[in-house]
ModelCIF file with pLDDT and N, C-alpha, C, O atoms, coordinates in Angstrom:
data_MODEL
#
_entry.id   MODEL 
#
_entity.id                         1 
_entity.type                       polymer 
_entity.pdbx_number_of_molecules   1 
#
_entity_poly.entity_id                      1 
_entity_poly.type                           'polypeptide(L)' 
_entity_poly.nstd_linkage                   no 
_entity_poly.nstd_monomer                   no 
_entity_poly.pdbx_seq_one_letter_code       
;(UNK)(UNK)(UNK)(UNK)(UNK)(UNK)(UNK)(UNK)(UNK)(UNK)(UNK)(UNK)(UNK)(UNK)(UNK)(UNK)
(UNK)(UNK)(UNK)(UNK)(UNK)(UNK)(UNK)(UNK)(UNK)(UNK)(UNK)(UNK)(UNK)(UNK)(UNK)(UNK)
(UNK)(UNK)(UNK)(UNK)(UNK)
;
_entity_poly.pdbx_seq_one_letter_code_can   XXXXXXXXXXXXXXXXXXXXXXXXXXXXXXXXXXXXX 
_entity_poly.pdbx_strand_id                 A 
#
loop_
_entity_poly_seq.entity_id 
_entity_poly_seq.num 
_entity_poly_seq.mon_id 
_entity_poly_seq.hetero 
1 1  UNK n 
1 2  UNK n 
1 3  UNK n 
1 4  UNK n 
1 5  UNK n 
1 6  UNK n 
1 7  UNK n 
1 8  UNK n 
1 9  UNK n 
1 10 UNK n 
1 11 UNK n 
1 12 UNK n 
1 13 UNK n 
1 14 UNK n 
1 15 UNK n 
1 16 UNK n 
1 17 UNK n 
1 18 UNK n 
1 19 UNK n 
1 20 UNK n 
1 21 UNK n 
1 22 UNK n 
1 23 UNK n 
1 24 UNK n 
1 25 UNK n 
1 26 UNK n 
1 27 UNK n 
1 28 UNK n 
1 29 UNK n 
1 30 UNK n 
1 31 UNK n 
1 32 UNK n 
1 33 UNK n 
1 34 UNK n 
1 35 UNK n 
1 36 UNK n 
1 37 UNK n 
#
_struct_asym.id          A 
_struct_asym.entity_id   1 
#
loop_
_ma_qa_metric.id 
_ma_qa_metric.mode 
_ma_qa_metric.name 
_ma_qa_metric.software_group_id 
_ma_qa_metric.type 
1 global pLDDT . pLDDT 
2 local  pLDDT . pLDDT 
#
_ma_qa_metric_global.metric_id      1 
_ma_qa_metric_global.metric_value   98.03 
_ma_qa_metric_global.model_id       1 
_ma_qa_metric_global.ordinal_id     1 
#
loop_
_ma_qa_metric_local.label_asym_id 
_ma_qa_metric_local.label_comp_id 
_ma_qa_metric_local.label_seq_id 
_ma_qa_metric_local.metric_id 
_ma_qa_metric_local.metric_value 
_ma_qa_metric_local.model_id 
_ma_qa_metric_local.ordinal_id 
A UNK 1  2 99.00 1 1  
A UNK 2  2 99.00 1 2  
A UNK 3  2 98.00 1 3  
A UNK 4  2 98.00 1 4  
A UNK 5  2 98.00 1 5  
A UNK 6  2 98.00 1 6  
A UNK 7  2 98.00 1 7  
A UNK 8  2 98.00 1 8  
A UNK 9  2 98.00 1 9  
A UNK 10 2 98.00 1 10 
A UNK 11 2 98.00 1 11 
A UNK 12 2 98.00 1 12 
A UNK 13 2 98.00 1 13 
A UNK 14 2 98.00 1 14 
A UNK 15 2 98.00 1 15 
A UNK 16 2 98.00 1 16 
A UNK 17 2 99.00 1 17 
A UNK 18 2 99.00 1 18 
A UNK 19 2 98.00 1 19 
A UNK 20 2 98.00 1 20 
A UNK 21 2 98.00 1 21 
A UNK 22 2 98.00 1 22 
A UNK 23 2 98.00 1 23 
A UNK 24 2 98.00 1 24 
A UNK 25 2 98.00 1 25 
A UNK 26 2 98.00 1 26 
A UNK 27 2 98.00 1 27 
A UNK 28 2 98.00 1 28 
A UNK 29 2 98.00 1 29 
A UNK 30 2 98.00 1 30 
A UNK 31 2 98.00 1 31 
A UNK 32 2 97.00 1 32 
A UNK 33 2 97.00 1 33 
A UNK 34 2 98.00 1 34 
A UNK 35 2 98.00 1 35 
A UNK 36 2 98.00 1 36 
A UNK 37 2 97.00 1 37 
#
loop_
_atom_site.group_PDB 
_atom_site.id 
_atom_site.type_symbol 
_atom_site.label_atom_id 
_atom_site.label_alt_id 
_atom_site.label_comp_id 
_atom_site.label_asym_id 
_atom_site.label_entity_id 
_atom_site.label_seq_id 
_atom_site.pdbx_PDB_ins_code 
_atom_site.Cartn_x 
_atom_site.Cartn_y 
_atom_site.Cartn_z 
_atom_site.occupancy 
_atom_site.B_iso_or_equiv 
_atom_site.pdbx_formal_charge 
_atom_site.auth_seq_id 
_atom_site.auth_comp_id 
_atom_site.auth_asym_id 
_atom_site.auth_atom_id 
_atom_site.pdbx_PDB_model_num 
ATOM 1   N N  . UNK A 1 1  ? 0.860   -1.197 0.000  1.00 99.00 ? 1  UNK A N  1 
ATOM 2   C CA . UNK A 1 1  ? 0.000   0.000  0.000  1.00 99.00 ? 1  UNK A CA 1 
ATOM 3   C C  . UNK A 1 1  ? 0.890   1.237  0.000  1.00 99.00 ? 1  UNK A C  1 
ATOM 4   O O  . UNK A 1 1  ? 1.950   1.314  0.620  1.00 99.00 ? 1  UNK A O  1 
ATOM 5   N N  . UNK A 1 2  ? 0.327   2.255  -0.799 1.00 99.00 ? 2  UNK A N  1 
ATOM 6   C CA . UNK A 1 2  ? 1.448   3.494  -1.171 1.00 99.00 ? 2  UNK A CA 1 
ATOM 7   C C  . UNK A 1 2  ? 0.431   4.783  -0.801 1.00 99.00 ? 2  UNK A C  1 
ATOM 8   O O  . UNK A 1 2  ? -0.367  5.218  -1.631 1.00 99.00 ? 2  UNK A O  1 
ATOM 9   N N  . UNK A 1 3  ? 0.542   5.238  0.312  1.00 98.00 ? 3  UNK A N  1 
ATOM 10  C CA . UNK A 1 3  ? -0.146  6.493  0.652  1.00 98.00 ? 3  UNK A CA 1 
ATOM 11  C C  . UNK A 1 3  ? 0.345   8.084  0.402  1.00 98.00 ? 3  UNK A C  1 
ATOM 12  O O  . UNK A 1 3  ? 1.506   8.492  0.395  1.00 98.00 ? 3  UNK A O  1 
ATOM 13  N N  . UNK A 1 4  ? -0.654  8.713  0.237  1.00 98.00 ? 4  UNK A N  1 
ATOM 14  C CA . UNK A 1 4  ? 0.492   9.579  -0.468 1.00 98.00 ? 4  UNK A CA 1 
ATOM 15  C C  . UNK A 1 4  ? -0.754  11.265 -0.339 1.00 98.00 ? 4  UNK A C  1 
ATOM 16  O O  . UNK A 1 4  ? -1.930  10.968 -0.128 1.00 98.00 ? 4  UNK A O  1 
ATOM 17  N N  . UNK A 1 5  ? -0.563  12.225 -0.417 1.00 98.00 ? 5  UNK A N  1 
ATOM 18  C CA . UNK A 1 5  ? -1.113  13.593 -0.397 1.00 98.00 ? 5  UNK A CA 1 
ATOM 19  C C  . UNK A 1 5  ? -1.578  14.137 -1.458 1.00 98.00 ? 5  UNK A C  1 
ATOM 20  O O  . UNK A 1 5  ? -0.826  13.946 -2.414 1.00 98.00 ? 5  UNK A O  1 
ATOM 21  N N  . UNK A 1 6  ? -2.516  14.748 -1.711 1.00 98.00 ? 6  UNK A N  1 
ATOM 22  C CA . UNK A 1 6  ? -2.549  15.733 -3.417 1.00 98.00 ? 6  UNK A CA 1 
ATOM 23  C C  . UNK A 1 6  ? -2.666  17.203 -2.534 1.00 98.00 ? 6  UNK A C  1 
ATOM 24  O O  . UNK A 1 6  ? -3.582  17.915 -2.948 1.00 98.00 ? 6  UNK A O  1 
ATOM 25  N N  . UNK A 1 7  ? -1.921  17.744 -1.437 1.00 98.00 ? 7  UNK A N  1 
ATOM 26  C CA . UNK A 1 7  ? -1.541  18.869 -1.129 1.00 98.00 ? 7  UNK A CA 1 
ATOM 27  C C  . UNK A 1 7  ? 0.318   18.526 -1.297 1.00 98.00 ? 7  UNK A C  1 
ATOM 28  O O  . UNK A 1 7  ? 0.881   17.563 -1.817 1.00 98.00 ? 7  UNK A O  1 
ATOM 29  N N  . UNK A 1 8  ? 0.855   19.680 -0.662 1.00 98.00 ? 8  UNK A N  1 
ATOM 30  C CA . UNK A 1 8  ? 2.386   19.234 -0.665 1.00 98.00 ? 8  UNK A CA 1 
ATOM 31  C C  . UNK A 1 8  ? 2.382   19.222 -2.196 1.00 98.00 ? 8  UNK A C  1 
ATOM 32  O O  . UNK A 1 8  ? 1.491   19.757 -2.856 1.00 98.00 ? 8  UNK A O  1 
ATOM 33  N N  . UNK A 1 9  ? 3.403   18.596 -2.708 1.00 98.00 ? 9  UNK A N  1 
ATOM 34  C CA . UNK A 1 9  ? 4.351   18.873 -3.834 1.00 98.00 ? 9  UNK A CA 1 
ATOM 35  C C  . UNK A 1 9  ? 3.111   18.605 -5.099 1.00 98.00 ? 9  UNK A C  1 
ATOM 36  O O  . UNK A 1 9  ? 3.310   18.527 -6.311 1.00 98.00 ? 9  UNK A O  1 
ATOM 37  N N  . UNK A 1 10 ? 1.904   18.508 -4.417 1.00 98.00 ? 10 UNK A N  1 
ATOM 38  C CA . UNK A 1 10 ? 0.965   18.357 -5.665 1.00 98.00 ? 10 UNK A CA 1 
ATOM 39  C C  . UNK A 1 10 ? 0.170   19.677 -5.672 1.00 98.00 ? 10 UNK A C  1 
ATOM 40  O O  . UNK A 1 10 ? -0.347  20.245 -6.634 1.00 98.00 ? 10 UNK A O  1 
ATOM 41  N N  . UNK A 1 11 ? 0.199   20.123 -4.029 1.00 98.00 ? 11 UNK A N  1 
ATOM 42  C CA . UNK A 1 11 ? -0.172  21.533 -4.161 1.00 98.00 ? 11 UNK A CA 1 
ATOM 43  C C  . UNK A 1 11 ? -1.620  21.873 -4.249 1.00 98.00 ? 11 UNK A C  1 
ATOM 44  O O  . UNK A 1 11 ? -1.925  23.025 -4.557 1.00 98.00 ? 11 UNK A O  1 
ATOM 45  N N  . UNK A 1 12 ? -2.686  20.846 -3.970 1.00 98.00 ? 12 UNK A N  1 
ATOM 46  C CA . UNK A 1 12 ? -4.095  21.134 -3.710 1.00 98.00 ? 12 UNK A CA 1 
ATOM 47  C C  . UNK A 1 12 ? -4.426  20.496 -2.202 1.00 98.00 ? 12 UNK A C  1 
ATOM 48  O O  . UNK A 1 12 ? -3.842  20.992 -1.238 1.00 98.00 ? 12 UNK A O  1 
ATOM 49  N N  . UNK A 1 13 ? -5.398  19.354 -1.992 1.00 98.00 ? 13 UNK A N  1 
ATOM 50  C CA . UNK A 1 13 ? -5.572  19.218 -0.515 1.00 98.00 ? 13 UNK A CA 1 
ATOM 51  C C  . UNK A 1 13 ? -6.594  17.735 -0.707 1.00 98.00 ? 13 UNK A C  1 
ATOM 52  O O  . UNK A 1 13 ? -7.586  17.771 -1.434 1.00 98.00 ? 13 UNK A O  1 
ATOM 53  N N  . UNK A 1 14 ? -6.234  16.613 -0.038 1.00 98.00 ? 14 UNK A N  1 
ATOM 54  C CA . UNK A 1 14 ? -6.583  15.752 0.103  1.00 98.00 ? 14 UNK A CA 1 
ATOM 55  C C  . UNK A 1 14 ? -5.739  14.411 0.308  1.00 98.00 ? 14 UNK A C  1 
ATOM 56  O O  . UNK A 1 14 ? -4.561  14.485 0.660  1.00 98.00 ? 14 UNK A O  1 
ATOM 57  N N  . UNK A 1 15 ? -6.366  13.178 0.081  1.00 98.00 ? 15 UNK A N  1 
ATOM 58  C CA . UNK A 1 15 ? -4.721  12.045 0.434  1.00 98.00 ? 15 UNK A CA 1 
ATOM 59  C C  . UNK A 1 15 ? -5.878  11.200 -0.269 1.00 98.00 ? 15 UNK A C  1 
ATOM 60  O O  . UNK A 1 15 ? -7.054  11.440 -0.541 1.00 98.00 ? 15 UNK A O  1 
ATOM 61  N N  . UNK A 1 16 ? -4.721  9.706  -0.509 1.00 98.00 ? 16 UNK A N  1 
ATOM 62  C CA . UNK A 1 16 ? -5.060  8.390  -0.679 1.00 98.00 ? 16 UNK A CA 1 
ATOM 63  C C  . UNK A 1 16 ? -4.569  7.485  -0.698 1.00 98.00 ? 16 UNK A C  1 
ATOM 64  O O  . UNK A 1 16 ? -3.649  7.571  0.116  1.00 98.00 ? 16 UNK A O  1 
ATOM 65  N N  . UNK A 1 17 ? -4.575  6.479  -1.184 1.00 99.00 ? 17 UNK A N  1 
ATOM 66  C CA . UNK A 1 17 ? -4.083  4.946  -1.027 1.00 99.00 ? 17 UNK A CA 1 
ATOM 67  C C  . UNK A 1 17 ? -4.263  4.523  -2.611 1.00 99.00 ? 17 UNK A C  1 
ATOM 68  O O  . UNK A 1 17 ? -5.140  4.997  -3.333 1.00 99.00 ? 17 UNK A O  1 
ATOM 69  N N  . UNK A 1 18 ? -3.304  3.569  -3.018 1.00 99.00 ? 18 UNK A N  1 
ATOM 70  C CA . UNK A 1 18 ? -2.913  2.790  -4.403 1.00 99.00 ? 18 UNK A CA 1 
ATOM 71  C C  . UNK A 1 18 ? -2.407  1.940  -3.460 1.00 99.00 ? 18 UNK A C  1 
ATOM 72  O O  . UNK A 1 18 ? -1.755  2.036  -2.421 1.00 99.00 ? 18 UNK A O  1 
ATOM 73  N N  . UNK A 1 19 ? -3.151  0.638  -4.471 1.00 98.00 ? 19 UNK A N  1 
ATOM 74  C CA . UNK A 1 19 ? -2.610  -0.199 -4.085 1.00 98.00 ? 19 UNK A CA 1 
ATOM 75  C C  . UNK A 1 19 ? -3.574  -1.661 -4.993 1.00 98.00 ? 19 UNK A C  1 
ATOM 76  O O  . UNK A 1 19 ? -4.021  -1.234 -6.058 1.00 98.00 ? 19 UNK A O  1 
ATOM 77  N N  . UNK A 1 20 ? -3.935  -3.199 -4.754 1.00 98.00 ? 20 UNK A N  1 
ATOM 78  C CA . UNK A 1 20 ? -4.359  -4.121 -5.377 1.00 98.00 ? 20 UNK A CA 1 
ATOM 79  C C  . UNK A 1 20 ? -6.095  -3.663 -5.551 1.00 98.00 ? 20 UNK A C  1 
ATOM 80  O O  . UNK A 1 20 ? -6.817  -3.024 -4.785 1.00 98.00 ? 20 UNK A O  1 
ATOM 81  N N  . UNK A 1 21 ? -6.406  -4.354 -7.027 1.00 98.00 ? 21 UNK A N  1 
ATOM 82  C CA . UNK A 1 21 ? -7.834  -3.929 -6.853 1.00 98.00 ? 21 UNK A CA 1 
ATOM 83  C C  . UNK A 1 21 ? -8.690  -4.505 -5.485 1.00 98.00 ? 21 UNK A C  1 
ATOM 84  O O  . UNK A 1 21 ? -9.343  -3.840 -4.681 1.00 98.00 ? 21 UNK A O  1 
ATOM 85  N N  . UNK A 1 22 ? -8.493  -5.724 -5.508 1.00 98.00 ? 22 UNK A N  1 
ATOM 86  C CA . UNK A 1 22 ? -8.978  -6.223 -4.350 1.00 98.00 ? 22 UNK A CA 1 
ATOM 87  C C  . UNK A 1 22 ? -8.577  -5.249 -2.692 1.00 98.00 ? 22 UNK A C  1 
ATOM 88  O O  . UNK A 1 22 ? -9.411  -4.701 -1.971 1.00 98.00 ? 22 UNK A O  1 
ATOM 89  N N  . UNK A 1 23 ? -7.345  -5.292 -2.517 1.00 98.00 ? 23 UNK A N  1 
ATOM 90  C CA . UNK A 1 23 ? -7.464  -3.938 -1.448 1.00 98.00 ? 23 UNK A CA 1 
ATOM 91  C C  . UNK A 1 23 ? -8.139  -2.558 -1.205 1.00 98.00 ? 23 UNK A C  1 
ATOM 92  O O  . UNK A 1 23 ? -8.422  -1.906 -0.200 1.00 98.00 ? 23 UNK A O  1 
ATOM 93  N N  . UNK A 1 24 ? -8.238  -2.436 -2.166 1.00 98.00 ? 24 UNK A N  1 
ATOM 94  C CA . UNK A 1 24 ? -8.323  -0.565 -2.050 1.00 98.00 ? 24 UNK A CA 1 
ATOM 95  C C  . UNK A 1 24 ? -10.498 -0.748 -2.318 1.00 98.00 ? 24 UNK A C  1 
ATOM 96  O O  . UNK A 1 24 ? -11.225 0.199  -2.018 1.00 98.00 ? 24 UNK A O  1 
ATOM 97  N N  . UNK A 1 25 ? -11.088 -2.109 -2.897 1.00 98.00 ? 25 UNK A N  1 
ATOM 98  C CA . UNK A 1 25 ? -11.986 -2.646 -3.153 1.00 98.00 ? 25 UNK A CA 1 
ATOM 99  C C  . UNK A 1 25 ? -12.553 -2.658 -1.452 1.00 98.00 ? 25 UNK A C  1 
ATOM 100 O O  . UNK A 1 25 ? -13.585 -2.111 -1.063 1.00 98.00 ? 25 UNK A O  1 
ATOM 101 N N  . UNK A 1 26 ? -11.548 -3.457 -0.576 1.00 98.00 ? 26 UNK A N  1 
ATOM 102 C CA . UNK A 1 26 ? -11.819 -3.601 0.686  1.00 98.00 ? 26 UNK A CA 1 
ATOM 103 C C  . UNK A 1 26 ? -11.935 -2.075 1.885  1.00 98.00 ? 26 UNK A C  1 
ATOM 104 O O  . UNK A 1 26 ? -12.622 -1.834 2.878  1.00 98.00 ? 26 UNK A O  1 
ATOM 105 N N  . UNK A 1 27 ? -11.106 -1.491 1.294  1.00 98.00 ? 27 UNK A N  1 
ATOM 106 C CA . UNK A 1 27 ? -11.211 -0.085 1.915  1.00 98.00 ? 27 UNK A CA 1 
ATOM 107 C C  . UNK A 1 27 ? -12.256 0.378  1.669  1.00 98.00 ? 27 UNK A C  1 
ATOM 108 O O  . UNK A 1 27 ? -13.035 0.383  2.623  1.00 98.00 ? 27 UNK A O  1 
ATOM 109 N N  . UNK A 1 28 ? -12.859 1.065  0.123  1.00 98.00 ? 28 UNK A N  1 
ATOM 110 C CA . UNK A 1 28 ? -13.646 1.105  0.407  1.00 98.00 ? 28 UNK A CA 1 
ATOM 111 C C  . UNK A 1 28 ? -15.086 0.595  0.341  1.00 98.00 ? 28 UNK A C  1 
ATOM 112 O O  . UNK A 1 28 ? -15.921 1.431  -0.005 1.00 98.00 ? 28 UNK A O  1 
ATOM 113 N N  . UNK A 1 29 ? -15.265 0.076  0.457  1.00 98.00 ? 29 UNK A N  1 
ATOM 114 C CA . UNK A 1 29 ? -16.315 -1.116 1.186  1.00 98.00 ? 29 UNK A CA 1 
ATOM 115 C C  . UNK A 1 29 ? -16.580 -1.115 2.911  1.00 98.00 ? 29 UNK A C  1 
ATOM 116 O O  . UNK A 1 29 ? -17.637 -1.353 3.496  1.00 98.00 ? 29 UNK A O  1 
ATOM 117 N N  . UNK A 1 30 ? -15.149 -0.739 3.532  1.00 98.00 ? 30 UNK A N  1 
ATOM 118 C CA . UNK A 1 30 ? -15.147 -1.545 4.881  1.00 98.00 ? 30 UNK A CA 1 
ATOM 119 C C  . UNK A 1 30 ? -14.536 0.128  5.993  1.00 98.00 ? 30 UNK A C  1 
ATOM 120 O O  . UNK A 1 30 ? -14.326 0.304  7.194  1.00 98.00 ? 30 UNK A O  1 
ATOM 121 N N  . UNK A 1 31 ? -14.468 0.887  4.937  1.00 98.00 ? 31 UNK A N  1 
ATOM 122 C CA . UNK A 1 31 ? -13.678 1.791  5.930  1.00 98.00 ? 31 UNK A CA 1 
ATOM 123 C C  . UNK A 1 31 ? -14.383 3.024  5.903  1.00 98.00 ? 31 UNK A C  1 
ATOM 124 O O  . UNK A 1 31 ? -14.701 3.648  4.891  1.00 98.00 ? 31 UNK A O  1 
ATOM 125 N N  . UNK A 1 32 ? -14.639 3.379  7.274  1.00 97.00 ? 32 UNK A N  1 
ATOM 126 C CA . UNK A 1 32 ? -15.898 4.268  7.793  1.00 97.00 ? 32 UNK A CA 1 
ATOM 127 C C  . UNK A 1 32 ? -15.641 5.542  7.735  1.00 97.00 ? 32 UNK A C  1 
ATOM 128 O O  . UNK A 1 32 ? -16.485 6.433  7.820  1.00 97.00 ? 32 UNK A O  1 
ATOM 129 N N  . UNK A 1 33 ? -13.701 5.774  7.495  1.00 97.00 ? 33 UNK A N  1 
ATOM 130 C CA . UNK A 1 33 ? -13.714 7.400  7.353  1.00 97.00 ? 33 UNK A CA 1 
ATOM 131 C C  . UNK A 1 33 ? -13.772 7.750  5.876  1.00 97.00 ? 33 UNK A C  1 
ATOM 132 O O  . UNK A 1 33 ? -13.773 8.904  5.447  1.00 97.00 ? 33 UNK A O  1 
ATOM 133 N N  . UNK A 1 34 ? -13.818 6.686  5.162  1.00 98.00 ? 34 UNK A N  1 
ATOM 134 C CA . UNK A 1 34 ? -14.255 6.989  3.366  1.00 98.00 ? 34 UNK A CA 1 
ATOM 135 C C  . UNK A 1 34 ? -15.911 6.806  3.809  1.00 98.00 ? 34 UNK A C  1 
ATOM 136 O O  . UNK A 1 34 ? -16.483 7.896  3.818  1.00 98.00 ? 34 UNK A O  1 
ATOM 137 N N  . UNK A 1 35 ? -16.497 6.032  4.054  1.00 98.00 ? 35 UNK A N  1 
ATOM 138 C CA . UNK A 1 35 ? -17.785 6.035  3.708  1.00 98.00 ? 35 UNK A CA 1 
ATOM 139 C C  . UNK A 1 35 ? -18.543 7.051  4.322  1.00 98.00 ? 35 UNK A C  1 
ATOM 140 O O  . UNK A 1 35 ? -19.365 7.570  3.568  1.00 98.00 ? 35 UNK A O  1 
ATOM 141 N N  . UNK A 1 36 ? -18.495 7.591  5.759  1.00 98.00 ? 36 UNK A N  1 
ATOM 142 C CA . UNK A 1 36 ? -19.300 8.378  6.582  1.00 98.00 ? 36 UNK A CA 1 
ATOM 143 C C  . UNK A 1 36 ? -18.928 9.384  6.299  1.00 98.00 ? 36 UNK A C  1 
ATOM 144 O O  . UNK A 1 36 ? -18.805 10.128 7.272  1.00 98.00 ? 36 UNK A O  1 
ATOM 145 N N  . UNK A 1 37 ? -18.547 10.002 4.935  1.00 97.00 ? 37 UNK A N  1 
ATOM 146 C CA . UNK A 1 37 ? -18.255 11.829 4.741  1.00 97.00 ? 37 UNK A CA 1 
ATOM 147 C C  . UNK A 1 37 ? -18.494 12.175 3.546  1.00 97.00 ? 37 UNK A C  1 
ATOM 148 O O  . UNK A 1 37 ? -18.361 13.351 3.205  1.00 97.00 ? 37 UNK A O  1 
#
């Protein structure tokens, strides 16, 4: 898993995760600070 910013050297404001379809499939599916906002 490769986490990474789109503020900083990208210079706007937010973050994420790359990584297997099946992982990032499981995130979000299963992970409450992606789904509840």
């Amino acid at each position: 898993i490769i986490q990474g910013t789109l503020a900083k050297g990208f210079g706007v404001v937010g973050g994420y995760i790359a990584a297997s379809a099946n992982l990032i499939d499981v995130v979000r599916s299963y992970g409450q600070g992606f789904i509840f906002t």
